[in-house]
Protein backbone atom coordinates (compact mmCIF):
# COMPACT_ATOMS: atom_id res chain seq x y z
CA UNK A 1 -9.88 -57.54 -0.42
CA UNK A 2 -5.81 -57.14 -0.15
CA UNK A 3 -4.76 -60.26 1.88
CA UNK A 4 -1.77 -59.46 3.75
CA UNK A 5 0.95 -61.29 1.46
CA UNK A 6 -0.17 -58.64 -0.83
CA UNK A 7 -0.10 -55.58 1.65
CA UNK A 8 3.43 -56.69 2.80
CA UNK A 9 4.64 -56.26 -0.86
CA UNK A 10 3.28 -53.07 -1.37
CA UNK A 11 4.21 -52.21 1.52
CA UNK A 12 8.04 -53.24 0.46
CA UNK A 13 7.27 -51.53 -2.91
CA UNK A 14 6.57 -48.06 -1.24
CA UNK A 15 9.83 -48.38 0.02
CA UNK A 16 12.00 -49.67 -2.56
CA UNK A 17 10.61 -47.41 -4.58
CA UNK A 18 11.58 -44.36 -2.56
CA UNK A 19 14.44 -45.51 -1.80
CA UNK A 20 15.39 -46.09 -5.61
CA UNK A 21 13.92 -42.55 -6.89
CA UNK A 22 16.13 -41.00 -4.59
CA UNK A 23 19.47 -42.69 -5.63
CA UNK A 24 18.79 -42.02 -9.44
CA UNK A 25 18.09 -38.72 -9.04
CA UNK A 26 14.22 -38.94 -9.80
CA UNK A 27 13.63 -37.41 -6.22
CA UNK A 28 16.51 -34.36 -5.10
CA UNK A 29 17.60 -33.16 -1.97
CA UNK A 30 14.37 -30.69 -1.04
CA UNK A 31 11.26 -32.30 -3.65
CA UNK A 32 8.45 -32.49 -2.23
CA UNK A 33 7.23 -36.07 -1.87
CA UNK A 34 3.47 -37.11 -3.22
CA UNK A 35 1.05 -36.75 -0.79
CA UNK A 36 -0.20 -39.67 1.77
CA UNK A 37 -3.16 -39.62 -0.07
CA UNK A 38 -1.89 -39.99 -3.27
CA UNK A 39 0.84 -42.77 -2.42
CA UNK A 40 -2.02 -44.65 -0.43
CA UNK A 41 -4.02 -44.54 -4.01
CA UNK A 42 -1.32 -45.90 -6.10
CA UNK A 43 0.05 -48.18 -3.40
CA UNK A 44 -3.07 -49.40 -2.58
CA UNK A 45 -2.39 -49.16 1.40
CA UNK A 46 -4.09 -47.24 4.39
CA UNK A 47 -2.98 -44.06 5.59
CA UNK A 48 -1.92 -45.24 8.82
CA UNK A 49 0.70 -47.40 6.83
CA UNK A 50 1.69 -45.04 4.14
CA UNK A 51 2.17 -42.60 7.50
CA UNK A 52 4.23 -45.79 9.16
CA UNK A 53 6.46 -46.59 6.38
CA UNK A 54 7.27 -42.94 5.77
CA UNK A 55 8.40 -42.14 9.36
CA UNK A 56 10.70 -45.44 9.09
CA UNK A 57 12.58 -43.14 6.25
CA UNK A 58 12.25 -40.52 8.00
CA UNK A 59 13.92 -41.75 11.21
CA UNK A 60 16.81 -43.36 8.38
CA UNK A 61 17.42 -39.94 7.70
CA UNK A 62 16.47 -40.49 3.97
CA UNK A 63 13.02 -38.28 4.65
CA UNK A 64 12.29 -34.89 6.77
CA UNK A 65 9.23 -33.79 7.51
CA UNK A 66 8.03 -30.11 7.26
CA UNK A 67 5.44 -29.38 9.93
CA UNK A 68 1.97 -27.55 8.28
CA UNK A 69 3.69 -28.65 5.20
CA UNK A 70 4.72 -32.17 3.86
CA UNK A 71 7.56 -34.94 3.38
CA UNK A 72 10.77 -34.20 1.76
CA UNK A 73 13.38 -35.84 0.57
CA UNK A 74 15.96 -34.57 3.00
CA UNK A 75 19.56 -32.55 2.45
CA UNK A 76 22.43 -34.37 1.74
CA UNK A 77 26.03 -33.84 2.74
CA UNK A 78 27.12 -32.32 -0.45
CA UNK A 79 23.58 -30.40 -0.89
CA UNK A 80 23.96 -26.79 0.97
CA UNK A 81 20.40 -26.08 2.35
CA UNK A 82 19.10 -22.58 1.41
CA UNK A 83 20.06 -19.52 3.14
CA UNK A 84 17.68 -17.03 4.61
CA UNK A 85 18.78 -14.26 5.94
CA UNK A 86 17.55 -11.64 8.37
CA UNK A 87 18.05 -7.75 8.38
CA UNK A 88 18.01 -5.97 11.45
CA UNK A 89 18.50 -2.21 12.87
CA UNK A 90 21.88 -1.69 14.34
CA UNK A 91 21.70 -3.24 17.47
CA UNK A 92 21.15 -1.34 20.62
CA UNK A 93 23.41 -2.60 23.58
CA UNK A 94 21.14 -3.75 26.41
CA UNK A 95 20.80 -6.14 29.33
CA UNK A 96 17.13 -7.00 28.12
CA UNK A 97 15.99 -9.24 25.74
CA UNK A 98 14.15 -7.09 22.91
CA UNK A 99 11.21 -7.72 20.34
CA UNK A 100 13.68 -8.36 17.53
CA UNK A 101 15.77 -10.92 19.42
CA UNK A 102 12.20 -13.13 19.78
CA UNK A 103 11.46 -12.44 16.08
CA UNK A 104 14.62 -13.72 15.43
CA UNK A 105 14.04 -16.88 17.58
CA UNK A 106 10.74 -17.80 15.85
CA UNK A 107 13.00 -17.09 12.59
CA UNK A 108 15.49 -19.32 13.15
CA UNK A 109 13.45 -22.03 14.55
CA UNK A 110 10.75 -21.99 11.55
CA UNK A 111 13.57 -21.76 9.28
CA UNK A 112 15.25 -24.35 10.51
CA UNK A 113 12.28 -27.07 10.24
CA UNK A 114 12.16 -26.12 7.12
CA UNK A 115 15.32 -27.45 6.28
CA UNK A 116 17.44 -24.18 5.50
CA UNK A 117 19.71 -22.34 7.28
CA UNK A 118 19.73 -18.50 8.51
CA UNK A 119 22.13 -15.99 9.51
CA UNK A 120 21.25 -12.27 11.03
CA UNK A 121 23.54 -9.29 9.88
CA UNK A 122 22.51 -5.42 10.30
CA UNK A 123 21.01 -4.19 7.52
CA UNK A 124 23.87 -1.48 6.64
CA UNK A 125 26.44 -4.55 6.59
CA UNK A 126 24.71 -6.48 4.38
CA UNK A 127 24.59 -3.64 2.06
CA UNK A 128 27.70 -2.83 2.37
CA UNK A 129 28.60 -6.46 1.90
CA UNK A 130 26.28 -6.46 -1.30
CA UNK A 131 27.91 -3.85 -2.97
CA UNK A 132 31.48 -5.56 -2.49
CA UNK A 133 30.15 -8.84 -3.61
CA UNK A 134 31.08 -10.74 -0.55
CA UNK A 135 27.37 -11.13 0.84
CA UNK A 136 27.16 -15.01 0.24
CA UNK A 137 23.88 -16.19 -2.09
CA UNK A 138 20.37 -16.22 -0.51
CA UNK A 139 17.59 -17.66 -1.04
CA UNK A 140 15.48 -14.67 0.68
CA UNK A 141 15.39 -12.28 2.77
CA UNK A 142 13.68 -10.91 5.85
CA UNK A 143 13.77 -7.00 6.62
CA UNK A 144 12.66 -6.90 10.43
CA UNK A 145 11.82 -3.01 10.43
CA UNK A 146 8.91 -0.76 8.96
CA UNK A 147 11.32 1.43 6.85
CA UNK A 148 14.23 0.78 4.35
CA UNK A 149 12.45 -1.03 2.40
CA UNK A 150 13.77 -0.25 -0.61
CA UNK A 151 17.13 -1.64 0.74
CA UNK A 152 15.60 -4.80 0.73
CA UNK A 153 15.22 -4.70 -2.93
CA UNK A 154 19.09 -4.58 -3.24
CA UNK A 155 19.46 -7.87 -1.36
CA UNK A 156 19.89 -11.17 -3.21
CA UNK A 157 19.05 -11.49 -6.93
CA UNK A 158 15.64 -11.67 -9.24
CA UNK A 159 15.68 -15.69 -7.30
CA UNK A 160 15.40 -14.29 -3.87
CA UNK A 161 12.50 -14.36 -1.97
CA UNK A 162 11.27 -10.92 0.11
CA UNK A 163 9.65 -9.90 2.92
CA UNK A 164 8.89 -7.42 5.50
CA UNK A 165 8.06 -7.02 9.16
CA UNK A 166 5.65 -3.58 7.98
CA UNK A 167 2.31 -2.66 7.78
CA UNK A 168 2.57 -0.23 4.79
CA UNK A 169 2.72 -2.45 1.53
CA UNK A 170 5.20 -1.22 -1.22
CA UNK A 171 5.46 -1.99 -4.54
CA UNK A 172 8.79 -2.33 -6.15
CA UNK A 173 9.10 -0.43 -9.43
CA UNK A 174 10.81 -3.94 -11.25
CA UNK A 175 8.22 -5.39 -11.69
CA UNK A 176 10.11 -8.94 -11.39
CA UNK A 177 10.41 -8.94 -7.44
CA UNK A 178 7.63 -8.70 -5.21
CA UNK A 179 7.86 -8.07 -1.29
CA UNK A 180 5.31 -9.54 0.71
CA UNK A 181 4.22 -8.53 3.99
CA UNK A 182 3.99 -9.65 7.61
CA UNK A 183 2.69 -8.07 10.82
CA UNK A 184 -0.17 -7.99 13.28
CA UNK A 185 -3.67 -6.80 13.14
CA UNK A 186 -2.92 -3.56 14.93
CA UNK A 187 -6.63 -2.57 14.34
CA UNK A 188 -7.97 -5.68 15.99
CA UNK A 189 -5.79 -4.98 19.13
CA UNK A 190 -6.97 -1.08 19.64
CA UNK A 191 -10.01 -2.68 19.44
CA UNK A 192 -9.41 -5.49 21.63
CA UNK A 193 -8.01 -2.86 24.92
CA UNK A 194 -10.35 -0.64 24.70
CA UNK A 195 -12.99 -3.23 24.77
CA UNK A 196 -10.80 -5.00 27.96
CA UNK A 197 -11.25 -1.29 29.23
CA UNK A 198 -14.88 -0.76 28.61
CA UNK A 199 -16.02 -4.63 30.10
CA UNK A 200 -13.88 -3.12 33.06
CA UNK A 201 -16.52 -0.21 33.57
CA UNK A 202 -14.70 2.28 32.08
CA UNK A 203 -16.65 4.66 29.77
CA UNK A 204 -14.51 7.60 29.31
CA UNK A 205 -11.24 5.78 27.62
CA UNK A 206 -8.22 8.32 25.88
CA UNK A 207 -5.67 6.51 23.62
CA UNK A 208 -2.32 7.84 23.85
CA UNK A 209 -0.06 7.51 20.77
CA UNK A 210 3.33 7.91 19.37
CA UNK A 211 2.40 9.28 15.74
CA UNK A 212 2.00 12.60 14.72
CA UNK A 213 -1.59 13.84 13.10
CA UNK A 214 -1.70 14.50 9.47
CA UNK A 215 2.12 12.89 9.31
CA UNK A 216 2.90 9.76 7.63
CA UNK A 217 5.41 8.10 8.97
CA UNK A 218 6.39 4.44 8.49
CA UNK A 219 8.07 4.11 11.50
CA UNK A 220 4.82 4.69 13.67
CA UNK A 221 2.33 3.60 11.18
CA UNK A 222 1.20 0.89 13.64
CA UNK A 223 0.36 3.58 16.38
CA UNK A 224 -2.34 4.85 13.65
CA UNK A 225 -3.77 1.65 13.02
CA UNK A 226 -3.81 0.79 16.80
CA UNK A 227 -5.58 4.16 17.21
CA UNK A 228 -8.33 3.62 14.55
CA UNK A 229 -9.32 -0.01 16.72
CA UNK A 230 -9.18 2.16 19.51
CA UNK A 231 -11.77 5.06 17.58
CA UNK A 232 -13.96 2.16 16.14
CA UNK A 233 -14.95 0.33 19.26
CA UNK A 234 -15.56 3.74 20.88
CA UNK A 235 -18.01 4.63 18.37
CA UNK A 236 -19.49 1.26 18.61
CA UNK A 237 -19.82 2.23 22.58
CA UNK A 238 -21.51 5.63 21.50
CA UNK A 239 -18.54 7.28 23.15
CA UNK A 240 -17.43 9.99 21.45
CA UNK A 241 -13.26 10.23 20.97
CA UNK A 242 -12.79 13.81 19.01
CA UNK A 243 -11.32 15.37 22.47
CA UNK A 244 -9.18 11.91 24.13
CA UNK A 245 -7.00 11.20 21.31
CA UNK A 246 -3.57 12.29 22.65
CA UNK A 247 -0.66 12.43 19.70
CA UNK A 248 2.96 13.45 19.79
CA UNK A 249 3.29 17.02 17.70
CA UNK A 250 6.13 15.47 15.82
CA UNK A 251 6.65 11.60 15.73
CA UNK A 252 9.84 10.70 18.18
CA UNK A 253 13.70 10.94 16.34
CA UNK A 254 14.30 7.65 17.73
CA UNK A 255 13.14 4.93 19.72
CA UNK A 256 14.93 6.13 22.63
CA UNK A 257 13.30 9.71 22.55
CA UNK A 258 9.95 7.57 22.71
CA UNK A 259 9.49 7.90 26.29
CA UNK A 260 9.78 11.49 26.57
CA UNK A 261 7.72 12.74 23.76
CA UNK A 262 5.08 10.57 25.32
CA UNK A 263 5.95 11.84 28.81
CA UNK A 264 5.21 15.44 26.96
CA UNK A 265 2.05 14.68 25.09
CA UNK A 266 0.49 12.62 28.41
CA UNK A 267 0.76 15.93 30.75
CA UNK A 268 -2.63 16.94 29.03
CA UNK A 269 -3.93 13.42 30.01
CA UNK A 270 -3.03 13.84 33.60
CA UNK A 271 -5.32 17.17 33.48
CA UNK A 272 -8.08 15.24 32.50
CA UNK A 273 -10.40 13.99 35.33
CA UNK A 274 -12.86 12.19 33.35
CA UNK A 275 -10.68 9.92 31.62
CA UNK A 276 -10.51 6.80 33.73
CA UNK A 277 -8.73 4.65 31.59
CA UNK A 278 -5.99 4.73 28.73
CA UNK A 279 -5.13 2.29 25.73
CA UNK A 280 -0.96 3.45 25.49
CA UNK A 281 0.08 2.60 22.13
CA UNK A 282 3.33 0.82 23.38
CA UNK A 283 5.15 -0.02 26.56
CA UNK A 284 7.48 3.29 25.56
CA UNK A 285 3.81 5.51 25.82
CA UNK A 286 3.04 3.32 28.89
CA UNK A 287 6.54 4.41 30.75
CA UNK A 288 6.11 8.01 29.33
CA UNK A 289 2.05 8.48 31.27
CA UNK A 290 3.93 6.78 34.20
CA UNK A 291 5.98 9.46 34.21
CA UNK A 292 3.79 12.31 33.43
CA UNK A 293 1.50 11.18 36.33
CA UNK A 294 4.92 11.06 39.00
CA UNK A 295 5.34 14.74 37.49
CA UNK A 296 2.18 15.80 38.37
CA UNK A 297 2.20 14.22 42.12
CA UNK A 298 -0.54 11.74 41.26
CA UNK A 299 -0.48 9.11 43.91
CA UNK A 300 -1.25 5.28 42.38
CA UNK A 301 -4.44 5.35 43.70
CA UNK A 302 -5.43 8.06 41.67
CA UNK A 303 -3.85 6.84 38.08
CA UNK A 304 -6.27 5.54 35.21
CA UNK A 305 -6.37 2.60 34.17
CA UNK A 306 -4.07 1.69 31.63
CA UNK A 307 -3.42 -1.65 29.04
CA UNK A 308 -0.14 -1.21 26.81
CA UNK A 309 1.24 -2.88 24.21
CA UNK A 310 3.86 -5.57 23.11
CA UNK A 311 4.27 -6.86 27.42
CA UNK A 312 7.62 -5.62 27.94
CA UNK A 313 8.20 -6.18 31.37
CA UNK A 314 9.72 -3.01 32.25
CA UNK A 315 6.44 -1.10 31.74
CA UNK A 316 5.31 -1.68 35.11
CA UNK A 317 7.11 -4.43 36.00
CA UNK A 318 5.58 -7.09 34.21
CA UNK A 319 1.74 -6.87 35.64
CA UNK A 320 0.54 -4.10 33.27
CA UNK A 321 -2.33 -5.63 31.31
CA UNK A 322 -0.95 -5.92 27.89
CA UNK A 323 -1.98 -6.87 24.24
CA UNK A 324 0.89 -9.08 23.48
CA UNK A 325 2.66 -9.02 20.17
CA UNK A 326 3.28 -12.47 19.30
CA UNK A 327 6.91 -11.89 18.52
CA UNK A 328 8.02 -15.38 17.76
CA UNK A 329 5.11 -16.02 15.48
CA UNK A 330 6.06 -13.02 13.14
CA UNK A 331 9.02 -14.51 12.79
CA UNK A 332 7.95 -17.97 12.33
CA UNK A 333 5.63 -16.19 9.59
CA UNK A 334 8.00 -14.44 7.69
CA UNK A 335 10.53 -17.68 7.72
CA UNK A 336 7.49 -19.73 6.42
CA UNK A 337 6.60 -16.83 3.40
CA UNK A 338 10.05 -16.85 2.04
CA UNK A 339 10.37 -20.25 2.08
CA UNK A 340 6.16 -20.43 -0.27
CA UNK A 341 7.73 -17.86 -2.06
CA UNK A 342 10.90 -19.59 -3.17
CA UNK A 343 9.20 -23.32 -3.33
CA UNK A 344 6.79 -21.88 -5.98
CA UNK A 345 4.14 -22.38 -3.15
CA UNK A 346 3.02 -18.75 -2.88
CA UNK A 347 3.15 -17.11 -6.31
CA UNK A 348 1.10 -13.54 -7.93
CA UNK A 349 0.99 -10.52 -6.20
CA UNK A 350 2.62 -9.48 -3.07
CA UNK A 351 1.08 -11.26 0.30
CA UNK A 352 -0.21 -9.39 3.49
CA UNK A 353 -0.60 -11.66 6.34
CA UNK A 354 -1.55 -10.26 9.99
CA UNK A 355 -1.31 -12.31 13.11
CA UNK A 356 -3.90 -11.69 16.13
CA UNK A 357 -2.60 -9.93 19.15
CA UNK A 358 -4.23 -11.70 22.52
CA UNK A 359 -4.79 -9.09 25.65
CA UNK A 360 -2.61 -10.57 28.45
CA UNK A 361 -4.96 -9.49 31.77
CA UNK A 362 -2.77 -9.04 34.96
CA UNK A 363 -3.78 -9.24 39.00
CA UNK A 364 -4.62 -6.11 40.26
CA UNK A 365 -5.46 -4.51 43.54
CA UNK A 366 -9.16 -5.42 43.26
CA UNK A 367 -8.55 -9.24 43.19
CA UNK A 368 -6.74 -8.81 46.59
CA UNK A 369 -3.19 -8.89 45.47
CA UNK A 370 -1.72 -6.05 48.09
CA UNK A 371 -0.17 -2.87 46.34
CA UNK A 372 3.84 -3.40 47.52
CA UNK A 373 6.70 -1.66 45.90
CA UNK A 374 6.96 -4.77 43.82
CA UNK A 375 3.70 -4.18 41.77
CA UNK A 376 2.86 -0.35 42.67
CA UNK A 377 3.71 1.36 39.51
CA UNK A 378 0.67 -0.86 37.72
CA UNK A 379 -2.96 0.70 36.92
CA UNK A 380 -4.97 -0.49 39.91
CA UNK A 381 -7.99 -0.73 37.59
CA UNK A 382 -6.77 -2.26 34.71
């Protein structure tokens, strides 16, 4: 048995020895330390004091932890920490806060415990900036959109890390990059509002999409995908779905025109009196059957139930049951995947991870909450 003269030496040992790996350069800014495990076995300590003496360095600043991760031997002043750098869409000016600005935040957070740094630039600058060769170095790169992504290949070098906020995979033709991938499970949330519907009571449930049949488009991929959840746990129901599946007849220019093809494609849901409910395939489809129904003189009490996507408030005000996109996560995500990818971590082919979508369930007219001009525009039944 260690007496405790003994433990307080290797305790001391643990230490010095740290301490001294890091001044001779046996331990750089950004290794990895050993795990707990592994220093309790050659230290000869518990975990609870291997844990102990480690947060000591940590709080010296010698140390940093990486949550889901592991100790490092933390930056330096003369070490620059690793750049990652997100591409975005030119931005569109609005008063609201949009799903790229919450990626962006779960970007910049993750990134950030992980001991880098990130920056944000349109994608069109940072080409441009490329091409001039006055885009700084980076150690990867994050293309927040479904399309250009063969832009992303001309950020960075053969070093830098890539991925993508898609749901298509490509495959670069140099075969010494790879692009991984990061998204939801679209499927899994068609599934999971038309199921909300159907434990609702509602039997006869249309799905109202943004992509165009026999048209691929990587832009409204996702609508597709949310679409084939929404087919499969039909046919699970027995419910037939060849007549309720309203498309766009082409996909929308831009995400601005989104409301209005939808607003044109929904008039043939408003003619349909035995459809009670409606999985929209975003908020945009959402505000365009909101509209088709005001066309039409439909009063509330006579809409279908409806659950949207992505919880935008706008799309009726905020108490529209939604299946949330978990914004910040993706971003979080696609932070943590770069960072695998350049650490060696995450290595072979290209890597597809999809986050869960939960259904957000809202108060409705049913559970006594009155219908005012404050939460009118929502489905009653939904």
């Amino acid at each position: 048995m260690v007496n405790r003269r003994t433990s307080e030496r290797q305790r001391q040992a643990l230490v010095d020895d740290l301490r001294q790996a890091c001044r001779d350069g046996r331990l750089h800014p950004g290794d990895m330390l050993p795990t707990v495990r592994e220093l309790q076995e050659k230290y000869r300590l518990s975990p609870r004091t291997v844990t102990s003496e480690l947060r000591k360095l940590v709080d010296e600043g010698l140390l940093r932890t990486v949550p889901r991760v592991g100790v490092f031997v933390a930056d330096t002043a003369s070490a620059d920490p690793d750049s990652y750098l997100m591409l975005v869409q030119p931005r569109r000016r609005s008063g609201t806060m949009s799903t790229v600005d919450r990626v962006r935040f779960g970007f910049e957070e993750r990134v950030t415990q992980l001991g880098a740094a990130s920056a944000t630039m349109e994608v069109d600058v940072a080409l441009r900036r490329a091409e001039e060769g006055t885009l700084p170095p980076v150690a990867g790169a994050f293309l927040a959109m479904p399309d250009r992504g063969e832009d992303l290949l001309r950020i960075g070098d053969a070093s830098t890390a890539r991925v993508r906020w898609a749901s298509i995979p490509m495959t670069p033709q140099d075969p010494t990059k790879t692009v991984d991938m990061v998204t939801v499970d679209h499927e899994d949330g068609g599934r999971a509002a038309t199921q909300h519907l159907w434990q609702r009571g509602h039997r006869r449930i249309a799905f109202l999409g943004l992509h165009t049949p026999g048209r691929e488009d990587p832009r409204y991929h996702w609508s597709a995908l949310r679409m084939q959840g929404w087919r499969e746990a039909m046919e699970t129901f027995g419910e037939r779905t060849d007549t309720i599946g309203f498309l766009t007849d082409t996909p929308p220019a831009s995400y601005e025109r989104e409301v209005e093809a939808t607003r044109e494609s929904a008039h043939a849901v408003v003619l349909r009196r035995d459809v009670t409910a409606v999985v929209c395939a975003s908020h945009n489809a959402a505000l365009g059957l909101l509209a088709a129904l005001r066309d039409a003189g439909v009063p509330p009490e006579g809409w279908p139930a409806m659950v949207s996507f992505e919880d935008i408030s706008e799309a009726g005000d905020g108490i529209l049951t939604s299946v949330r996109v978990p914004c910040e996560d993706i971003g979080r995500e696609a932070a943590q995947i770069l960072w695998e990818r350049r650490h060696g971590r995450l290595t072979g082919p290209a890597e597809d991870r999809r986050l869960p979508m939960p259904v957000i369930r809202r108060v409705d007219s049913r559970n006594g909450w009155p219908e005012t001009e404050e939460t009118a525009p929502a489905s009653p039944r939904a």
